[in-house]
N, C-alpha and C. Protein backbone atom coordinates (compact mmCIF):
# COMPACT_ATOMS: atom_id res chain seq x y z
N UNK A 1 0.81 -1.19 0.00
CA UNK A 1 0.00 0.00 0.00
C UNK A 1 0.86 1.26 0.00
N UNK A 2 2.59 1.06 -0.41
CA UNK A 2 3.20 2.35 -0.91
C UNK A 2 2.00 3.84 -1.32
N UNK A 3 1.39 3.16 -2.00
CA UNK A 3 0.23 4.06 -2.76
C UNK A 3 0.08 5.59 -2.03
N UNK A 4 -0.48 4.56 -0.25
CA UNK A 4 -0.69 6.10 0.22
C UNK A 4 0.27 7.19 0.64
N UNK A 5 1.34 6.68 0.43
CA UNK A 5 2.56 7.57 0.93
C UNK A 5 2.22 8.88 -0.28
N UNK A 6 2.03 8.13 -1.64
CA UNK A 6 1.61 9.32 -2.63
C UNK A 6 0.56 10.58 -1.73
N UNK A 7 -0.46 9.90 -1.71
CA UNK A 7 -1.52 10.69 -1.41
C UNK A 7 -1.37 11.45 0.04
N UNK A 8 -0.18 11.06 0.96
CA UNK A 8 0.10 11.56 2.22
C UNK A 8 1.25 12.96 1.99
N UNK A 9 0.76 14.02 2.19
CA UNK A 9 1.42 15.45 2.01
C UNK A 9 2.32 15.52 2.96
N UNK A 10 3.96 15.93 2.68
CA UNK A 10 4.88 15.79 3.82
C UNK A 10 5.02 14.59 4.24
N UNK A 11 4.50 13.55 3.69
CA UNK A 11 5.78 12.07 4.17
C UNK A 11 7.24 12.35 4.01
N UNK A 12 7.39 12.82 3.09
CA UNK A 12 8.91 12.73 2.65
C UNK A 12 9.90 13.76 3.88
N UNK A 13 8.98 14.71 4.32
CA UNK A 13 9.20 15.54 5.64
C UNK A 13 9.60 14.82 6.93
N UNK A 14 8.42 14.23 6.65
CA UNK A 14 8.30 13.20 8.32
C UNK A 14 9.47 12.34 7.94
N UNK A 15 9.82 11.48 7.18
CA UNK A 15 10.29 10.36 6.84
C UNK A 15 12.11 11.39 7.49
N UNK A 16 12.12 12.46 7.15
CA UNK A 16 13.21 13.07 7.16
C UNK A 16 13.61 13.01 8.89
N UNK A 17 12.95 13.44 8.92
CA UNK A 17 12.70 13.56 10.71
C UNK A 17 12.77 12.58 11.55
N UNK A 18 12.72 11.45 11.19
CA UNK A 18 12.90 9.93 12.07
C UNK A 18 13.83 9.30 11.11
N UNK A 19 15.07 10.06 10.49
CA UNK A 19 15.81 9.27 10.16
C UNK A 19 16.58 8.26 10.71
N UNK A 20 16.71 8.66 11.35
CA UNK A 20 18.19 8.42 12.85
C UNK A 20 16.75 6.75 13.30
N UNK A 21 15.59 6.80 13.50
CA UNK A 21 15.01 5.81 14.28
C UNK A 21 14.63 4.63 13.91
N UNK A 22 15.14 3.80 14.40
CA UNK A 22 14.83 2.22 14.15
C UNK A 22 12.78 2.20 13.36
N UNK A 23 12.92 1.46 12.22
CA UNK A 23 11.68 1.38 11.57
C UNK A 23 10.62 -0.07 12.59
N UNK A 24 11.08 -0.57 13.07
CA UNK A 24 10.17 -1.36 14.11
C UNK A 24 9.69 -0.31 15.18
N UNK A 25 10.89 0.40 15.89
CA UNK A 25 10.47 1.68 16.86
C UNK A 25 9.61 2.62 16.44
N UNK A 26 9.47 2.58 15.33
CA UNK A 26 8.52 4.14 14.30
C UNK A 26 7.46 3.54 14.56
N UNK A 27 7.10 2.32 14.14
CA UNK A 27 5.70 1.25 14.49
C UNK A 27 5.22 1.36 15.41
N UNK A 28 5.89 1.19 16.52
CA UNK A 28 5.70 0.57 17.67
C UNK A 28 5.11 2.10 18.56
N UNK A 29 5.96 3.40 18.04
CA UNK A 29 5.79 4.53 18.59
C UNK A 29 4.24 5.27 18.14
N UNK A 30 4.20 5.02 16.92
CA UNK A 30 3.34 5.99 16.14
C UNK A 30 2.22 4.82 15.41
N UNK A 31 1.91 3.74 16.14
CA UNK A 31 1.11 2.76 15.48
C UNK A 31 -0.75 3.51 15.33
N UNK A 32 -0.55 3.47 16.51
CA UNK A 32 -2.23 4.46 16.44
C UNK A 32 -2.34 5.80 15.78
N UNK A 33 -1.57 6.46 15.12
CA UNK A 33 -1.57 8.04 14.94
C UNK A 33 -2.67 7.84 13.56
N UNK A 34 -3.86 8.69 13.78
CA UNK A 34 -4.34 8.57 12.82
C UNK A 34 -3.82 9.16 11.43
N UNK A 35 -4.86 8.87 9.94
CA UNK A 35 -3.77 9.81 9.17
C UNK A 35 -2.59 9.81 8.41
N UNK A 36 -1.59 9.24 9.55
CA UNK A 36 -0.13 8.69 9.23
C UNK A 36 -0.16 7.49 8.49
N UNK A 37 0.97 7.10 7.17
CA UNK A 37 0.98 5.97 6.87
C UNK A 37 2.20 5.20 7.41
N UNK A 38 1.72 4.53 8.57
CA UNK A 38 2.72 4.55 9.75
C UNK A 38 4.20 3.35 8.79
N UNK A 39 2.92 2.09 8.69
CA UNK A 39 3.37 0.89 8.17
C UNK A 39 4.90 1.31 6.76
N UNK A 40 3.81 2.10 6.05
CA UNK A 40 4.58 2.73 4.75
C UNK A 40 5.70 3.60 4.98
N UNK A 41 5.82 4.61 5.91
CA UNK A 41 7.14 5.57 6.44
C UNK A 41 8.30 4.17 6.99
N UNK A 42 7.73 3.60 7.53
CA UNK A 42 9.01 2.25 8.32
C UNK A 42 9.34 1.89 7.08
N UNK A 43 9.17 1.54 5.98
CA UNK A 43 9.38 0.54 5.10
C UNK A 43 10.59 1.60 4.59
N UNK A 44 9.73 2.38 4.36
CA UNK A 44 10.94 3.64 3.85
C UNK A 44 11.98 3.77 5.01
N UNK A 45 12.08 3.87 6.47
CA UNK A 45 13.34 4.15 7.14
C UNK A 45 13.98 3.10 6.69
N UNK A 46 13.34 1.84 6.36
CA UNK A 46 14.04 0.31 6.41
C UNK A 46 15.28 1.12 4.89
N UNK A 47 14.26 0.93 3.70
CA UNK A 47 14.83 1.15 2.71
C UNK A 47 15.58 2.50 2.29
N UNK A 48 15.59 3.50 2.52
CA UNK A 48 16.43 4.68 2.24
C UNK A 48 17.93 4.52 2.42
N UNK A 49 18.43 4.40 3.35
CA UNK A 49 19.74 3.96 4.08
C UNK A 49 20.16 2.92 3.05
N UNK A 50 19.69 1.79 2.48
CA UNK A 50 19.84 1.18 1.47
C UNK A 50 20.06 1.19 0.34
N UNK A 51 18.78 2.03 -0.27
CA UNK A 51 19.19 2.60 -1.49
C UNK A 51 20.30 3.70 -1.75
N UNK A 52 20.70 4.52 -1.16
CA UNK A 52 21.49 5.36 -0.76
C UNK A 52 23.23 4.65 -0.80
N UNK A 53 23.23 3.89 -0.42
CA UNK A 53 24.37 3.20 -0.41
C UNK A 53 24.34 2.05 -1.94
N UNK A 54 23.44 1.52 -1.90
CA UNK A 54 23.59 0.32 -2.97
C UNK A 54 23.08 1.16 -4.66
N UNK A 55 22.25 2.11 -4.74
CA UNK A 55 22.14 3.01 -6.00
C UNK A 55 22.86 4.26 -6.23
N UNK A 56 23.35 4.96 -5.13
CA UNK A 56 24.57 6.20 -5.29
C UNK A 56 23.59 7.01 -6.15
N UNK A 57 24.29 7.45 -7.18
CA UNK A 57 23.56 8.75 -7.45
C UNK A 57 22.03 8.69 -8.16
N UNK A 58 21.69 7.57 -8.48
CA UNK A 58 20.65 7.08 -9.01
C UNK A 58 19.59 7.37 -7.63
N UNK A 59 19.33 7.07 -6.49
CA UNK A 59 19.30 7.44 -5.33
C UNK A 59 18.48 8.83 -5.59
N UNK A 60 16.99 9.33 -5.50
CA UNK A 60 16.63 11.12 -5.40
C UNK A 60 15.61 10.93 -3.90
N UNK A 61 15.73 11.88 -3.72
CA UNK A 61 14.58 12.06 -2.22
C UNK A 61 13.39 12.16 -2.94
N UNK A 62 12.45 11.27 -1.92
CA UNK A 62 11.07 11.40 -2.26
C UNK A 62 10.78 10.35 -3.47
N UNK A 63 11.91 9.41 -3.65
CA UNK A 63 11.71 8.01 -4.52
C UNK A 63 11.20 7.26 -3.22
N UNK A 64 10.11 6.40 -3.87
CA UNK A 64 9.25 5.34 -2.84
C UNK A 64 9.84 3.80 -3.44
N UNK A 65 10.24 3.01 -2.52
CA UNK A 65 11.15 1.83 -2.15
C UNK A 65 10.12 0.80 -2.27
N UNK A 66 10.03 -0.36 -2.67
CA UNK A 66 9.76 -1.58 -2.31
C UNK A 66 10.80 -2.75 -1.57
N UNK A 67 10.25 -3.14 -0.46
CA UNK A 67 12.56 -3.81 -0.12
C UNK A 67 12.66 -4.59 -0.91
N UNK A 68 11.14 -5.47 -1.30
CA UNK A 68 12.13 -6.72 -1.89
C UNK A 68 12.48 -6.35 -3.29
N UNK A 69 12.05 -5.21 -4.19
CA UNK A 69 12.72 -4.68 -5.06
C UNK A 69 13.84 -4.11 -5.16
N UNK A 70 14.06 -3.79 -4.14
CA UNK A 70 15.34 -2.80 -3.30
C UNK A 70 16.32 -4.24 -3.62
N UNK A 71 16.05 -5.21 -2.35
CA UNK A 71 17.21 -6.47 -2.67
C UNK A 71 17.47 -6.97 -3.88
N UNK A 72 16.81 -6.83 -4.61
CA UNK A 72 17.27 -7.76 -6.03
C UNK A 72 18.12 -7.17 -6.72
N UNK A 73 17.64 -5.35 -6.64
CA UNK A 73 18.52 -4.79 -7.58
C UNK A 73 19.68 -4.80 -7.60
N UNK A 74 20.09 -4.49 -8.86
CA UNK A 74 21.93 -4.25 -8.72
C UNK A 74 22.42 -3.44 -8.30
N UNK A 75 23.15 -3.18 -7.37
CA UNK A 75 23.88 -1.96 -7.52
C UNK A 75 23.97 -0.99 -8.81
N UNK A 76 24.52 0.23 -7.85
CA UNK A 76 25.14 1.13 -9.15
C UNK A 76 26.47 0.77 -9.73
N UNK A 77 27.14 0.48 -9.07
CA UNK A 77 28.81 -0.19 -9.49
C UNK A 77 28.14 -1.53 -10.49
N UNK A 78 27.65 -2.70 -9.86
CA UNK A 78 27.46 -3.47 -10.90
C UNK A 78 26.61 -3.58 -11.78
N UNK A 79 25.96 -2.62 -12.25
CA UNK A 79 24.80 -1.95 -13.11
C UNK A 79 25.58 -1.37 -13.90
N UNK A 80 26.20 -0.35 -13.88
CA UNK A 80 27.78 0.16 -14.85
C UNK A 80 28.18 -0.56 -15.14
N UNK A 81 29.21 -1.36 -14.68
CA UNK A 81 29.83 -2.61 -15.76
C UNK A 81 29.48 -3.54 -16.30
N UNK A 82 28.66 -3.65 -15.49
CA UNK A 82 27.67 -4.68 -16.60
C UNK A 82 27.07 -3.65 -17.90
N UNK A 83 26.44 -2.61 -17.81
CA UNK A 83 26.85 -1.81 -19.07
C UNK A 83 27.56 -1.71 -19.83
N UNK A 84 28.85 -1.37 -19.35
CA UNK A 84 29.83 -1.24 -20.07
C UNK A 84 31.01 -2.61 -20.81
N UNK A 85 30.10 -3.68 -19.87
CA UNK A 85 30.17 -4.91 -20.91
C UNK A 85 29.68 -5.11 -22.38
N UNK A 86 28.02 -4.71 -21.81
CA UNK A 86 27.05 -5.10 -23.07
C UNK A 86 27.25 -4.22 -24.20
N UNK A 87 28.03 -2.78 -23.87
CA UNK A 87 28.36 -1.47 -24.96
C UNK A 87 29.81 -2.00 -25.67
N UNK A 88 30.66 -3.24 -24.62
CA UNK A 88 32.01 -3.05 -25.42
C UNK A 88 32.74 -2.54 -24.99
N UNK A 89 32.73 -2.17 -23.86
CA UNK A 89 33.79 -1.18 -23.57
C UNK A 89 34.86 -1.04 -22.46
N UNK A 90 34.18 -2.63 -21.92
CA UNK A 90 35.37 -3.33 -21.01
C UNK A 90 35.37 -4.91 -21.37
N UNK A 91 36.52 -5.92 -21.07
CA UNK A 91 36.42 -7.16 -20.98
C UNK A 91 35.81 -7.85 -20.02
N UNK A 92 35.54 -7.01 -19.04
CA UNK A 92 35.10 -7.66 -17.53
C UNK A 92 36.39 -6.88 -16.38
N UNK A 93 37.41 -6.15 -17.12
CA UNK A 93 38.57 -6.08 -15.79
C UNK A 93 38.88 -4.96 -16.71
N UNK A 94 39.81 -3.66 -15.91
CA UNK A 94 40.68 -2.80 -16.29
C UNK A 94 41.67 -3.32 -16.94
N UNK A 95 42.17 -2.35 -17.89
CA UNK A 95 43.13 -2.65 -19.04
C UNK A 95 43.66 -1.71 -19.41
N UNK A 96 45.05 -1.58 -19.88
CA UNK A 96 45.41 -0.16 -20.28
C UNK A 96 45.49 -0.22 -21.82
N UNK A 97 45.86 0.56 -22.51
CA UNK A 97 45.25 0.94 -24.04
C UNK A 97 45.96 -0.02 -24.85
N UNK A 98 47.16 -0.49 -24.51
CA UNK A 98 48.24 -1.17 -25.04
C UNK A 98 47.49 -3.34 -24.94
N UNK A 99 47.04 -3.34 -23.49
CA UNK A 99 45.97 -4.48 -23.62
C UNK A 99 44.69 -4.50 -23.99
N UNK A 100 44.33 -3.28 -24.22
CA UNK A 100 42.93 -3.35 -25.05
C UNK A 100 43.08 -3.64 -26.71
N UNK A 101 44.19 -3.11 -26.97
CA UNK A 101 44.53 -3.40 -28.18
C UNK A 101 44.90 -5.15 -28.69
N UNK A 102 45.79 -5.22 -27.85
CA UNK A 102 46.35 -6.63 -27.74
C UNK A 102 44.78 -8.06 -27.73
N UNK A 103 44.28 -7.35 -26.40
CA UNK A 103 42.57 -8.28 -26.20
C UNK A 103 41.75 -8.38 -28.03
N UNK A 104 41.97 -7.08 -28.35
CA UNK A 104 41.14 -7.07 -29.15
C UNK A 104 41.94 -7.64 -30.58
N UNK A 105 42.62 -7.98 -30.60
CA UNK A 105 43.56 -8.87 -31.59
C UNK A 105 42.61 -10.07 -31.48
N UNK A 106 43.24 -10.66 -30.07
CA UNK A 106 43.33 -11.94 -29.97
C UNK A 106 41.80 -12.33 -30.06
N UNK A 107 40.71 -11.26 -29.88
CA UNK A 107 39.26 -11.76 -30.30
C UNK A 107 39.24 -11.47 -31.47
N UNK A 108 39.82 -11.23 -32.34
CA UNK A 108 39.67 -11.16 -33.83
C UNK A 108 40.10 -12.49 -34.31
N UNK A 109 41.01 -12.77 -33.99
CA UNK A 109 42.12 -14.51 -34.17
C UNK A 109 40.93 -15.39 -33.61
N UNK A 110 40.38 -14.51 -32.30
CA UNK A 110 39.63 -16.48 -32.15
C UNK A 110 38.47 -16.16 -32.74
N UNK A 111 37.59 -14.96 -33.03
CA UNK A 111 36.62 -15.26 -34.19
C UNK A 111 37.12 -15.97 -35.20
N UNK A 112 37.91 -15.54 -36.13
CA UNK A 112 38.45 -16.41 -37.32
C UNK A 112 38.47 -17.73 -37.19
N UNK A 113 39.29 -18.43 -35.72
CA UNK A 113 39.12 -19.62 -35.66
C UNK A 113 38.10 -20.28 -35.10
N UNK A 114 36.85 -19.23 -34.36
CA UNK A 114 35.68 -20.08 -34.65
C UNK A 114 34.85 -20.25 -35.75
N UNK A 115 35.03 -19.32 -36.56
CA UNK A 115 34.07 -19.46 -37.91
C UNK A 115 35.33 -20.51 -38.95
N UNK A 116 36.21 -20.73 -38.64
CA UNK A 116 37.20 -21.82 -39.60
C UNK A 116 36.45 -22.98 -38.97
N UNK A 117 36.38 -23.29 -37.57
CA UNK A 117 35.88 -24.30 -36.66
C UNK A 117 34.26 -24.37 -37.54
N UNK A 118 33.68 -23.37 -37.39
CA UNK A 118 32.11 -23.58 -37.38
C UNK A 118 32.36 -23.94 -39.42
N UNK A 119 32.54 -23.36 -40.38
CA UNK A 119 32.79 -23.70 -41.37
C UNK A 119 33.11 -25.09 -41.97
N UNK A 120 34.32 -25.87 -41.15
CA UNK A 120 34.86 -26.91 -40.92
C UNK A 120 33.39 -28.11 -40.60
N UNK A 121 33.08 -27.88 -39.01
CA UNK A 121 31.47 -28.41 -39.00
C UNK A 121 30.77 -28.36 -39.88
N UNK A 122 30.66 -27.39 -40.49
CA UNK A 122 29.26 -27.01 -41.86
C UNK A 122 30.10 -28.30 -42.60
N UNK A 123 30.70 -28.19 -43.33
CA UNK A 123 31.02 -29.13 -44.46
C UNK A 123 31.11 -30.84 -43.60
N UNK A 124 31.57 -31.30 -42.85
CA UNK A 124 31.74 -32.33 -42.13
C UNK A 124 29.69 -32.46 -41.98
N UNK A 125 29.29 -31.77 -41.42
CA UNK A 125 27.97 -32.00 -41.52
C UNK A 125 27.07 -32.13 -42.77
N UNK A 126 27.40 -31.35 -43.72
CA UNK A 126 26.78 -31.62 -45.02
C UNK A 126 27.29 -32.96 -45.67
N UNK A 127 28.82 -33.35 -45.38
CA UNK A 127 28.72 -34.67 -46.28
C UNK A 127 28.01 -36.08 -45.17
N UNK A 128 28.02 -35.55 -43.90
CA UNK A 128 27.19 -37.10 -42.97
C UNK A 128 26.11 -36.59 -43.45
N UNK A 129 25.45 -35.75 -43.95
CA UNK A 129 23.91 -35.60 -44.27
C UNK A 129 23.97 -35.88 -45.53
N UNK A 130 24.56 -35.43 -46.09
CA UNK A 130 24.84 -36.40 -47.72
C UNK A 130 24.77 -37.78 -47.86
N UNK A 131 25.58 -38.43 -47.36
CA UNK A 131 25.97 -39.77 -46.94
C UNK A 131 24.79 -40.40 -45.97
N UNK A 132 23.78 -39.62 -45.53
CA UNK A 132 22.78 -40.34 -44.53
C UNK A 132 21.85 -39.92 -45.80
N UNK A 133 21.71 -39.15 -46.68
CA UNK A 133 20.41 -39.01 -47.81
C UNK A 133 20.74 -40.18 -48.70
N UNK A 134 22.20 -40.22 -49.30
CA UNK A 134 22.06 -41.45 -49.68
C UNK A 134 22.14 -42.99 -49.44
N UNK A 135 21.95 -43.36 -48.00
CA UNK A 135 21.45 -44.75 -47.77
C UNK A 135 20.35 -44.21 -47.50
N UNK A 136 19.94 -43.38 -47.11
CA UNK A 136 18.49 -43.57 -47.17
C UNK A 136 17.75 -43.58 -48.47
N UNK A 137 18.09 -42.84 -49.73
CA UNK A 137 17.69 -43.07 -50.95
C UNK A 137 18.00 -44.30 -51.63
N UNK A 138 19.30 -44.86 -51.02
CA UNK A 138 19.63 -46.34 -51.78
C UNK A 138 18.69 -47.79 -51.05
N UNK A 139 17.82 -47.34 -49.16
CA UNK A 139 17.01 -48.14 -49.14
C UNK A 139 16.01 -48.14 -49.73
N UNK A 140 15.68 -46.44 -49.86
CA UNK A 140 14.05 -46.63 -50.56
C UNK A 140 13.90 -47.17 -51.79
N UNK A 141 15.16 -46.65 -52.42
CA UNK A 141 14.85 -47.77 -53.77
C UNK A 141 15.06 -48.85 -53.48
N UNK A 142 15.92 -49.70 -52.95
CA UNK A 142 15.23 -51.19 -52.05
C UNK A 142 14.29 -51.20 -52.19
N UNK A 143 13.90 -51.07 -51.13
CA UNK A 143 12.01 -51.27 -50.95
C UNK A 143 11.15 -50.67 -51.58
N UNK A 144 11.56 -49.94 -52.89
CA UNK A 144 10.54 -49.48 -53.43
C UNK A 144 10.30 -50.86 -54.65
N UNK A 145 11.75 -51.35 -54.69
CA UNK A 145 11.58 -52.64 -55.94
C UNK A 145 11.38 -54.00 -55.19
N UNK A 146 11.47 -54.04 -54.16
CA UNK A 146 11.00 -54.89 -53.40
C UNK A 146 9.67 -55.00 -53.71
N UNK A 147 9.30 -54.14 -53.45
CA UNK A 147 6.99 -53.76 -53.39
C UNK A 147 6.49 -54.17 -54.56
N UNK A 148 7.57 -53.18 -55.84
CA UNK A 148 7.25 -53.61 -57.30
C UNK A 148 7.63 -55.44 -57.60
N UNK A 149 8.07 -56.09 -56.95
CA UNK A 149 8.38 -57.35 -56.86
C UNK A 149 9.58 -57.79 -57.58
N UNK A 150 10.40 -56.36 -57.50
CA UNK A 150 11.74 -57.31 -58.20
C UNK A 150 12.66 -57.89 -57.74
N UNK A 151 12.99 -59.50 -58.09
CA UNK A 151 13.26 -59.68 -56.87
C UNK A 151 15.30 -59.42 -57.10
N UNK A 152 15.78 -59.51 -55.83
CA UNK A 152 16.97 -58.65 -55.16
C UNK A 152 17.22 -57.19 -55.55
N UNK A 153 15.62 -56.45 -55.41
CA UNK A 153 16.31 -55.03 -55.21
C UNK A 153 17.08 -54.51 -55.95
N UNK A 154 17.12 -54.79 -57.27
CA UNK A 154 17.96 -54.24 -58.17
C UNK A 154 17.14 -53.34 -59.38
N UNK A 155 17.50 -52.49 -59.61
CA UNK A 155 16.52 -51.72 -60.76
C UNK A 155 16.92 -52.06 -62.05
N UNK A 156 15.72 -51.72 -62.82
CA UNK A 156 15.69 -52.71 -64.25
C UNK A 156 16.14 -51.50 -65.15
């Protein structure tokens, strides 16, 4: 029920104000206050301190938290590199310009030798599929002169 924190004017005030206090103690203090979305401000003391540390600048006041959305996410550190994986623009580790160069050789060499590899397969696979079309074409004509009744399968 985040929801009502929307519709509650100055949560983000209050929420400011019991930073410092344990979110079970906020409960426990302010359970009856009418008005207040008591349940929803704790969730937020729980989660702020969290996000704050695990999203960095991504992190704005007055963003509303879910925890168990909170836990899954990635960080900001591993949210970046993992970016900057999927863009290209690291290997997974720091490198200086002289091994980026070098890295990027040696993935050029082993593309080549996987498409020599995968090429290599292609043809090795086309002649067992060759070689499996024709016993299978040399049974059917078997049994196709078999049916016609000639006898040992031999064509006329």
């Amino acid at each position: 029920m985040l929801i009502r924190l929307l519709n509650t004017p100055g949560w983000h005030d209050l929420l400011e104000c019991h930073r410092e206090e344990d979110p079970a103690g906020f409960v426990l203090r302010f359970a009856g206050k009418k008005g207040w979305p008591v349940r929803e401000i704790a969730e937020q003391l729980h989660c702020y301190p969290r996000a704050e540390t695990k999203l960095g600048p991504l992190h704005r006041p007055g963003m509303i938290y879910l925890r168990e959305a909170l836990e899954q996410a990635s960080g900001y550190a591993a949210a970046t590199w993992r970016a900057e994986i999927v863009m290209g623009k690291t290997g997974g580790h720091a490198e200086t310009d002289g091994e980026a160069d070098a890295n990027a050789n040696d993935d050029a060499n082993a593309n080549d030798d996987a498409n020599a590899n995968a090429n290599a397969n292609d043809d090795a696979n086309a002649n067992a599929n060759a070689n499996a079309n024709d016993d299978a074409n040399a049974n059917a004509n078997a049994n196709a002169n078999d049916d016609a009744g000639i006898p040992g399968g031999t064509d006329v």
